[in-house]
C-alpha atoms as a PDB file:
ATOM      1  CA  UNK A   1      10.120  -4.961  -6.839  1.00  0.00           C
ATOM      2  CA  UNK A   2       8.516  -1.229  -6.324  1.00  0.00           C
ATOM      3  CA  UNK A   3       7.434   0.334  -9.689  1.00  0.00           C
ATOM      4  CA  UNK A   4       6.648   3.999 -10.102  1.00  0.00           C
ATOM      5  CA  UNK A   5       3.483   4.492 -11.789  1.00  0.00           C
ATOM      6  CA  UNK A   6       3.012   7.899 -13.317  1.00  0.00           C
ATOM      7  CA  UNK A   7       0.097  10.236 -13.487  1.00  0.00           C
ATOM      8  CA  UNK A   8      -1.700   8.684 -16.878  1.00  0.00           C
ATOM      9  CA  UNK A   9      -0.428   6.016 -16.888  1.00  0.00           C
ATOM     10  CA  UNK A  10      -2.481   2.644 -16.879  1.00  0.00           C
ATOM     11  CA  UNK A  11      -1.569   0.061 -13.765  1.00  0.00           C
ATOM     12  CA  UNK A  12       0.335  -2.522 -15.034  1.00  0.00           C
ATOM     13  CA  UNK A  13      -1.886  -6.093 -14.074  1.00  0.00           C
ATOM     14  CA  UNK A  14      -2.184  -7.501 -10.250  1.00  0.00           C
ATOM     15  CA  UNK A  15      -3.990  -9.382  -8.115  1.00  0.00           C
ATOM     16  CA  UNK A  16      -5.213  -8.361  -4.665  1.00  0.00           C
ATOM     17  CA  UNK A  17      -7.288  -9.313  -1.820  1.00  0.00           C
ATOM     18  CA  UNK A  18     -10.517  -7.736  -1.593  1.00  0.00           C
ATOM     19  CA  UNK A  19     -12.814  -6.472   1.268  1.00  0.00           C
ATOM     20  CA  UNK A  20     -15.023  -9.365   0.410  1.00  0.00           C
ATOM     21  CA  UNK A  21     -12.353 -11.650   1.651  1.00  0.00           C
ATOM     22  CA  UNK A  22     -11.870 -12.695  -2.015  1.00  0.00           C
ATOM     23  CA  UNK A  23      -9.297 -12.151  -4.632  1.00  0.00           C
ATOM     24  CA  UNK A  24      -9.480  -8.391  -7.054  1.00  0.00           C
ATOM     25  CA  UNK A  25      -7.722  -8.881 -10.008  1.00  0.00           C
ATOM     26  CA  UNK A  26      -7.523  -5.715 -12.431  1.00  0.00           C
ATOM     27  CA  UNK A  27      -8.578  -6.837 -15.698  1.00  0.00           C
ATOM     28  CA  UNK A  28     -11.761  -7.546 -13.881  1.00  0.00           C
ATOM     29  CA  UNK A  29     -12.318  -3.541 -13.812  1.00  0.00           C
ATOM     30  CA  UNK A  30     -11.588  -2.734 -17.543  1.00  0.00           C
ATOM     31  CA  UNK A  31     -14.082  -0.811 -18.692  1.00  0.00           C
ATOM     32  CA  UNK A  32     -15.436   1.008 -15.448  1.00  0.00           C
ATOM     33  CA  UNK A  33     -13.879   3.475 -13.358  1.00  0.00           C
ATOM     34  CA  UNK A  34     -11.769   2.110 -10.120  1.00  0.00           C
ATOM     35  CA  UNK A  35      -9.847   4.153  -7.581  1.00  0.00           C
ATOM     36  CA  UNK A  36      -7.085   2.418  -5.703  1.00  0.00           C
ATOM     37  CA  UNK A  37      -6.097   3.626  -2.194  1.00  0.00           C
ATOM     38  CA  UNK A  38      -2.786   2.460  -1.294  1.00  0.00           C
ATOM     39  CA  UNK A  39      -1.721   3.159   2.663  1.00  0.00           C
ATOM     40  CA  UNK A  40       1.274   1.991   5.177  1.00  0.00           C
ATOM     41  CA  UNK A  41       1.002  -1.197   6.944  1.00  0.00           C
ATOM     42  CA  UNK A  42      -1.790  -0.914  10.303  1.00  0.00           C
ATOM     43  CA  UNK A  43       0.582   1.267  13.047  1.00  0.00           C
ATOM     44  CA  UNK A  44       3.249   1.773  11.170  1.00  0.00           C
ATOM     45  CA  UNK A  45       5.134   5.594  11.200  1.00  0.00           C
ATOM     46  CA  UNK A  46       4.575   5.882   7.641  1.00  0.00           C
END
């Protein structure tokens, strides 16, 4: 299910894989700074 996130507005929790090959999960951050880049699937139109 696709949730809008507004500008402000704290990211509600998640998991995701990381460029390590591991596992990110948000709450891990709290406290410092994080930028997430979110693109279309590899060769996609989007």
């Amino acid at each position: 299910m696709a949730r809008e996130i507004k500008e402000e507005q704290r990211a509600p929790a998640f998991r995701a894989a990381s460029t390590s090959g591991g596992e990110l999960a948000l709450e891990e951050l709290r406290g410092r700074w994080a930028v997430l880049y979110f693109y279309p699937k590899d060769n996609t139109s989007g």
